[in-house]
Protein backbone atom coordinates (compact mmCIF):
# COMPACT_ATOMS: atom_id res chain seq x y z
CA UNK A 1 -1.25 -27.93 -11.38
CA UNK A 2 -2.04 -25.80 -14.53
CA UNK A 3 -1.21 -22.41 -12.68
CA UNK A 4 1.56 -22.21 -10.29
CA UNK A 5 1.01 -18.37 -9.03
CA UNK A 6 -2.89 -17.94 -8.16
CA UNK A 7 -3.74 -13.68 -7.53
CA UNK A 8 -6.96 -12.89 -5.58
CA UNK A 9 -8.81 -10.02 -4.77
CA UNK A 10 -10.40 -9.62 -1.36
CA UNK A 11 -13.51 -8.19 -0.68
CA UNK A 12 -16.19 -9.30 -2.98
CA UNK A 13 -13.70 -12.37 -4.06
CA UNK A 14 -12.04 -14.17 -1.42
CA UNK A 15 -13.92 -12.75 1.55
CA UNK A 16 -16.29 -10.20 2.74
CA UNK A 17 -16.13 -7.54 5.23
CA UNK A 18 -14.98 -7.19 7.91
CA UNK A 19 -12.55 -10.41 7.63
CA UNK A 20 -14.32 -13.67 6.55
CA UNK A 21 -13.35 -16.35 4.59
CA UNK A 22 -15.27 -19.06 4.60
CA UNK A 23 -13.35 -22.47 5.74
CA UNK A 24 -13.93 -24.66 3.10
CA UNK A 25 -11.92 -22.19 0.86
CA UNK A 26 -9.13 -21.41 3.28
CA UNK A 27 -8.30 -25.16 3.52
CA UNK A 28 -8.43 -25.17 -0.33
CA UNK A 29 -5.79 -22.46 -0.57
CA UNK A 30 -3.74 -24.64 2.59
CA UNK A 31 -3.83 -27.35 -0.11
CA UNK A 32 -2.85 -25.24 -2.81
CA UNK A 33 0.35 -24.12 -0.71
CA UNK A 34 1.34 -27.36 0.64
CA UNK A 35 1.34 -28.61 -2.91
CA UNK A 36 3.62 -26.13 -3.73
CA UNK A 37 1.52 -23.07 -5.50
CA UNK A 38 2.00 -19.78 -4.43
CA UNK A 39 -1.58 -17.72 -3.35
CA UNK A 40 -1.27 -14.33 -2.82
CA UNK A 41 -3.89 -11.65 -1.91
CA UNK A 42 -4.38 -8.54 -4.10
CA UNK A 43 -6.17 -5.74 -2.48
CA UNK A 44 -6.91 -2.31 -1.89
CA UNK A 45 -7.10 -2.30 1.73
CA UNK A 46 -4.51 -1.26 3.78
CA UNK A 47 -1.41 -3.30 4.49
CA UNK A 48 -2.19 -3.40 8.70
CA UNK A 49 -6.04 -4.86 7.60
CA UNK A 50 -5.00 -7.46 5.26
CA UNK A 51 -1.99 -8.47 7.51
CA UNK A 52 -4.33 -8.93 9.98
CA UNK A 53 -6.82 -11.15 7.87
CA UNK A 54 -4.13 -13.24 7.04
CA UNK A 55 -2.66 -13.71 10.49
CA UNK A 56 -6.10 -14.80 11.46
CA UNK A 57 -6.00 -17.72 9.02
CA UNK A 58 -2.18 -18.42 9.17
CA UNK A 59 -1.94 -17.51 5.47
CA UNK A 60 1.54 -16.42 5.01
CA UNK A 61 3.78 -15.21 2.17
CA UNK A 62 3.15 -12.37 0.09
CA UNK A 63 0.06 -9.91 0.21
CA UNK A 64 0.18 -7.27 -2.41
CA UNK A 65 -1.80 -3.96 -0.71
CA UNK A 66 -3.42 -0.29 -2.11
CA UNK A 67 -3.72 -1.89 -5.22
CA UNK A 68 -0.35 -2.96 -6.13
CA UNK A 69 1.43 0.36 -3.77
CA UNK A 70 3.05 -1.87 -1.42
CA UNK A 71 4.05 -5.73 -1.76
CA UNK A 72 4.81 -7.33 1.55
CA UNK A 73 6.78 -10.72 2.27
CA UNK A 74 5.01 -11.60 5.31
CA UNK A 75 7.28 -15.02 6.25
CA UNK A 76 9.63 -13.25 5.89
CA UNK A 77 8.52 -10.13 7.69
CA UNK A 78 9.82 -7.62 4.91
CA UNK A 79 8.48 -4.83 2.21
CA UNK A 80 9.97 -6.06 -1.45
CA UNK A 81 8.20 -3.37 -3.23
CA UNK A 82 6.53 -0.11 -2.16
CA UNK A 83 5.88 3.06 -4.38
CA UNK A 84 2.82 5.36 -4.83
CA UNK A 85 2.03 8.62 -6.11
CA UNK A 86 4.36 11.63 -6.53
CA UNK A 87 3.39 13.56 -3.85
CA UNK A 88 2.84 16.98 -5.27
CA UNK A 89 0.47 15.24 -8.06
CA UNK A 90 -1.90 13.50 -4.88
CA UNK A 91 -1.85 16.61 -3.53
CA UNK A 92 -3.05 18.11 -6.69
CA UNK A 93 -6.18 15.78 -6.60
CA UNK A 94 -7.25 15.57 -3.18
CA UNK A 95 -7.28 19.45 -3.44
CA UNK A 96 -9.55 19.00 -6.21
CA UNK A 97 -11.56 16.44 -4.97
CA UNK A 98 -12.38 19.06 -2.04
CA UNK A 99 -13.08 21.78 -4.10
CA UNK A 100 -15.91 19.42 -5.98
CA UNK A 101 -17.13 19.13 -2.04
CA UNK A 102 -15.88 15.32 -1.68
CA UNK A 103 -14.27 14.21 1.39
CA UNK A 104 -10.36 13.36 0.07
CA UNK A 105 -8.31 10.91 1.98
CA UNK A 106 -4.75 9.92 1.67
CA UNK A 107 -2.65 6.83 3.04
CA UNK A 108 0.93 7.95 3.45
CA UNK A 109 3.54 5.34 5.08
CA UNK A 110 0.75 2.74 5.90
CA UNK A 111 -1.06 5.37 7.75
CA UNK A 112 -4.60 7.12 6.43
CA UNK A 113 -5.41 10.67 6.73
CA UNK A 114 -8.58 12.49 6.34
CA UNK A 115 -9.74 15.48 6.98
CA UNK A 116 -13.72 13.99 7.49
CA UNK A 117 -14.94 10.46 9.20
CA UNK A 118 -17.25 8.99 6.99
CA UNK A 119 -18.39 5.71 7.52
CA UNK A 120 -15.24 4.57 5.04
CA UNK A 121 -12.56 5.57 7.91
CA UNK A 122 -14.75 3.94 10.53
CA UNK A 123 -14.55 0.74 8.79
CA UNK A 124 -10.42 1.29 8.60
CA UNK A 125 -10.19 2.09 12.09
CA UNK A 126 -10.94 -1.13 13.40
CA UNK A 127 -7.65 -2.53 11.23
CA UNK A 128 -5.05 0.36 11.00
CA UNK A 129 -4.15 3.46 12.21
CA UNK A 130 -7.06 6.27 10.94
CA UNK A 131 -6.28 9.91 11.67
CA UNK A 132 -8.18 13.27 11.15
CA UNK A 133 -6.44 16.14 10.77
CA UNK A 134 -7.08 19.73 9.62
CA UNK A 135 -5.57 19.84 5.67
CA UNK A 136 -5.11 16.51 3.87
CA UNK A 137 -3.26 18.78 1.75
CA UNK A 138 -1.05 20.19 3.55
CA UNK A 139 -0.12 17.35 5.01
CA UNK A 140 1.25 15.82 1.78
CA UNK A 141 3.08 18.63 0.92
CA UNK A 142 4.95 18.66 4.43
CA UNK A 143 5.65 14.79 4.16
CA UNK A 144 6.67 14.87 0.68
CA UNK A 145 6.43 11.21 0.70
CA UNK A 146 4.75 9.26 -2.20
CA UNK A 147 1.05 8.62 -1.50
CA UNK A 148 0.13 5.05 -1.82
CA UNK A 149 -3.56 6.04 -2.49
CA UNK A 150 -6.48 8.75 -2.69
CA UNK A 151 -9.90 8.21 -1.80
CA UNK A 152 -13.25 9.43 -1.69
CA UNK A 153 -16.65 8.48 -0.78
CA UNK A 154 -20.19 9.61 -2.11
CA UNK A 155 -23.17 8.95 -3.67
CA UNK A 156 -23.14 6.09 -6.37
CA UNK A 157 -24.12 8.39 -9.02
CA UNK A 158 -21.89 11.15 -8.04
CA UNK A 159 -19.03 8.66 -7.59
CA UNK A 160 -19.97 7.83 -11.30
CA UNK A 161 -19.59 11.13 -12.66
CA UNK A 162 -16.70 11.75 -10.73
CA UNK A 163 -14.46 8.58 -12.13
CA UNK A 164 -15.41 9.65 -15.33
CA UNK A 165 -14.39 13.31 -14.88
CA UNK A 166 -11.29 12.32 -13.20
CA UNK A 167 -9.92 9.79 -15.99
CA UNK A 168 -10.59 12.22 -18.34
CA UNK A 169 -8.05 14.86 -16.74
CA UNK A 170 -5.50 12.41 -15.52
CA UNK A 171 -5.47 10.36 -18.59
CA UNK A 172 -1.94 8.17 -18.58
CA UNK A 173 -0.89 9.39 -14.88
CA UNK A 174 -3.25 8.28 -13.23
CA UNK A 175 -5.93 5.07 -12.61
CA UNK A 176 -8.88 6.18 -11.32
CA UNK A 177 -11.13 3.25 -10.23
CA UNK A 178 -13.53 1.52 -8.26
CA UNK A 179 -13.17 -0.28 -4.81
CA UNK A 180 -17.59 -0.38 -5.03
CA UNK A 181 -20.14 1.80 -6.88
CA UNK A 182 -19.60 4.27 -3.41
CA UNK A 183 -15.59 4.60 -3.89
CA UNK A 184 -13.66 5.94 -6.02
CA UNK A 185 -9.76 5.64 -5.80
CA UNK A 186 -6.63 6.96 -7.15
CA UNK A 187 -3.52 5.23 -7.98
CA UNK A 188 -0.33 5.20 -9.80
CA UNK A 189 -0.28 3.70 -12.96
CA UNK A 190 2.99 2.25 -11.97
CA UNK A 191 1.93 0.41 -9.16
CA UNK A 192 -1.59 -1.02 -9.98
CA UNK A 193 -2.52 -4.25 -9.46
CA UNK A 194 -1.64 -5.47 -12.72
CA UNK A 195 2.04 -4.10 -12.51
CA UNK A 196 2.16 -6.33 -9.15
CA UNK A 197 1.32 -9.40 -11.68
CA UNK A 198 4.38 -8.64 -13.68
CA UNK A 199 6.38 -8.25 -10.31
CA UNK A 200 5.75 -11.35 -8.62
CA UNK A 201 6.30 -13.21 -12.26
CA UNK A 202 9.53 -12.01 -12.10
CA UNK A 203 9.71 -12.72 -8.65
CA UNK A 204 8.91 -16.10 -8.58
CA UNK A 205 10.27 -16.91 -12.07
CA UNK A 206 6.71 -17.94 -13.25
CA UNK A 207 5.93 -17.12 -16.97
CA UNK A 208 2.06 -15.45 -17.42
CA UNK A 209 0.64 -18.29 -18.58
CA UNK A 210 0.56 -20.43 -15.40
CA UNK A 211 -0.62 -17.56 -13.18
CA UNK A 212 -4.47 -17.11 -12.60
CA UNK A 213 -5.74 -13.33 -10.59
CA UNK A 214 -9.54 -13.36 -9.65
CA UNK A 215 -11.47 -10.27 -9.16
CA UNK A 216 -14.99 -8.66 -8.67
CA UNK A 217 -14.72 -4.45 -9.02
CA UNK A 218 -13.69 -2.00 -11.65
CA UNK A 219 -10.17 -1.75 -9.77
CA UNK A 220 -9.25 -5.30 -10.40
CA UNK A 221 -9.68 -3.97 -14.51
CA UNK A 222 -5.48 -3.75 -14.76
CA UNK A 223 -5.27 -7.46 -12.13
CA UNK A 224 -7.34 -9.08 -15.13
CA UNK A 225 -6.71 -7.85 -18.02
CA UNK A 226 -2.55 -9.02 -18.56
CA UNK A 227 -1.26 -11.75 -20.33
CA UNK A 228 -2.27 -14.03 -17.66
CA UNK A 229 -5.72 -16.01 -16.79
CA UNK A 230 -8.07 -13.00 -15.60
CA UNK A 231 -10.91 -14.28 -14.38
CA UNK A 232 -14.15 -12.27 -13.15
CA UNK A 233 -17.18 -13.35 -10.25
CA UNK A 234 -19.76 -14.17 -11.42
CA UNK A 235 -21.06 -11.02 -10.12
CA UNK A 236 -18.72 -9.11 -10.81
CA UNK A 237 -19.18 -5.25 -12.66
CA UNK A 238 -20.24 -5.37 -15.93
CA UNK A 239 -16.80 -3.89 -16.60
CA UNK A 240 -14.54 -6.22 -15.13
CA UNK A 241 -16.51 -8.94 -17.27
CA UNK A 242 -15.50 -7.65 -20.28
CA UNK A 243 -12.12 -7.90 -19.96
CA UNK A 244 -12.14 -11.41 -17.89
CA UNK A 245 -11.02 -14.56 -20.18
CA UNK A 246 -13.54 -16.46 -18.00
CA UNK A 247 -16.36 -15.99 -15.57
CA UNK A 248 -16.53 -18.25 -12.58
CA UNK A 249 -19.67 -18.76 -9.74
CA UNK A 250 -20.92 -16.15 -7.77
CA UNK A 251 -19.21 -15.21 -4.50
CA UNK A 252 -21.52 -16.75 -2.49
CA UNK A 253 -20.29 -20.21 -3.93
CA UNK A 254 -16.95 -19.87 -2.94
CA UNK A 255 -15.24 -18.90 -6.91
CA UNK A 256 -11.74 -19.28 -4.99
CA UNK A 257 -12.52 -22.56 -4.18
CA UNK A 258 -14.11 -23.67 -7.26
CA UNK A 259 -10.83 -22.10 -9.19
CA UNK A 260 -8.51 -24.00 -7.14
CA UNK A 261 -10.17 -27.08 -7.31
CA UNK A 262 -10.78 -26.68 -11.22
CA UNK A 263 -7.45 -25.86 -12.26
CA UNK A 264 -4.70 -26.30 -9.33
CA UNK A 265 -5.46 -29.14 -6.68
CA UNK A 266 -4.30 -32.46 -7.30
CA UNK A 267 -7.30 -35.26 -6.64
């Protein structure tokens, strides 16, 4: 088994929306496990959503959720890390995200707040708890609790022009990525994907260079791009590739599968 700790993304990677993974790979990553490796989930869903996915295919142990926000022991039913953004700085954006007429939303304590439904809190509702309410700001200032990421939908071009605009003025406190070309999301530098990497090393006492993290979108950028194996989709964004050490299949032949097989099952 050349790597011991194996990352994945969700969407676009391991499965596709709503909650599939296709069999032949989730009896892969059974293998993997009973042989001892350690497979954990990297997304930017919501903690309830991925919980849920993984409760439908009994994969237990540790889910990493909003991009590296929250880190969740599920065997042993416990948060080991959670963090997010200084509330007074996500309230900051998502007051300038609606001034620029984009429809802000905020998850706060595994909850998601929005002041319009778009078709992005639809999708959410059907996993966790979704909630409208008047003033997304407002709401952070009263909570003063750190926000484990902001969100907003659009246009792909205007999404575009926004992630530019917005890495430009948060430079160094902020990561502003990509979930898909219509998404663009806001985290804390200190709790990105990547940072989750370094975590679970520690965690698990397993050095970088027998850990492997798989991703497809412009937010998996900081889950690639460590001293570990970062490896990219085969359709994956043009700028995910170029930071990947290696590009695998397409999603729609299985790359989880083909990774496992190719570097961590035993024949």
């Amino acid at each position: 088994m050349k790597y011991k700790l194996f990352v994945s993304d969700f969407d676009g990677t391991l499965g596709i929306a709503p909650d599939i993974i296709e069999e032949q790979t989730v009896n892969a990553i059974r293998k993997y496990i009973a042989q001892g490796g350690k497979f954990v989930i990297c997304t930017g869903r919501m903690f309830s959503s991925i919980k849920l996915i993984c409760q439908k295919y009994k994969l237990d142990g540790i889910v990493i959720s909003y991009q590296g926000a929250t880190i969740d022991d599920l065997t042993m039913g416990k948060r080991i890390l959670e963090g997010g953004i200084d509330y007074q700085l996500a309230a900051k954006v998502a007051k300038e995200l609606l001034e620029d007429g984009m429809p802000a939303c905020v998850d706060v304590e595994d909850v998601m707040y929005c002041e319009t439904e778009s078709e992005y809190t639809d999708f959410h509702k059907e996993f966790a708890p979704v909630y409208k309410i008047d003033s997304i700001v407002d709401l952070v200032l009263k909570k003063q609790k750190p926000v484990m990421k902001v969100v907003t939908t659009g246009e792909p071009d205007r999404i575009y022009q926004l992630t530019q605009k917005y890495a430009k003025r948060y430079n160094g406190q902020l990561i502003i990525n990509n979930g898909s070309n219509r998404l663009l999301e806001v985290i804390d530098p200190r709790y990105s994907k990547g940072s989750s990497v370094k975590y679970l090393s520690k965690y698990y006492n397993i050095p970088f260079d027998q850990i492997i993290a798989v991703g497809d979108s412009t937010n998996d950028i900081e889950l690639l791009n460590g001293d570990w194996h970062g490896v990219a989709v085969g359709d994956a964004r043009e700028e995910l590739k170029k930071v990947a050490k290696e590009i695998t299949v397409p999603f729609k032949e299985q790359p989880i599968k083909v990774l496992l097989e190719k570097y961590c099952l035993d024949t």
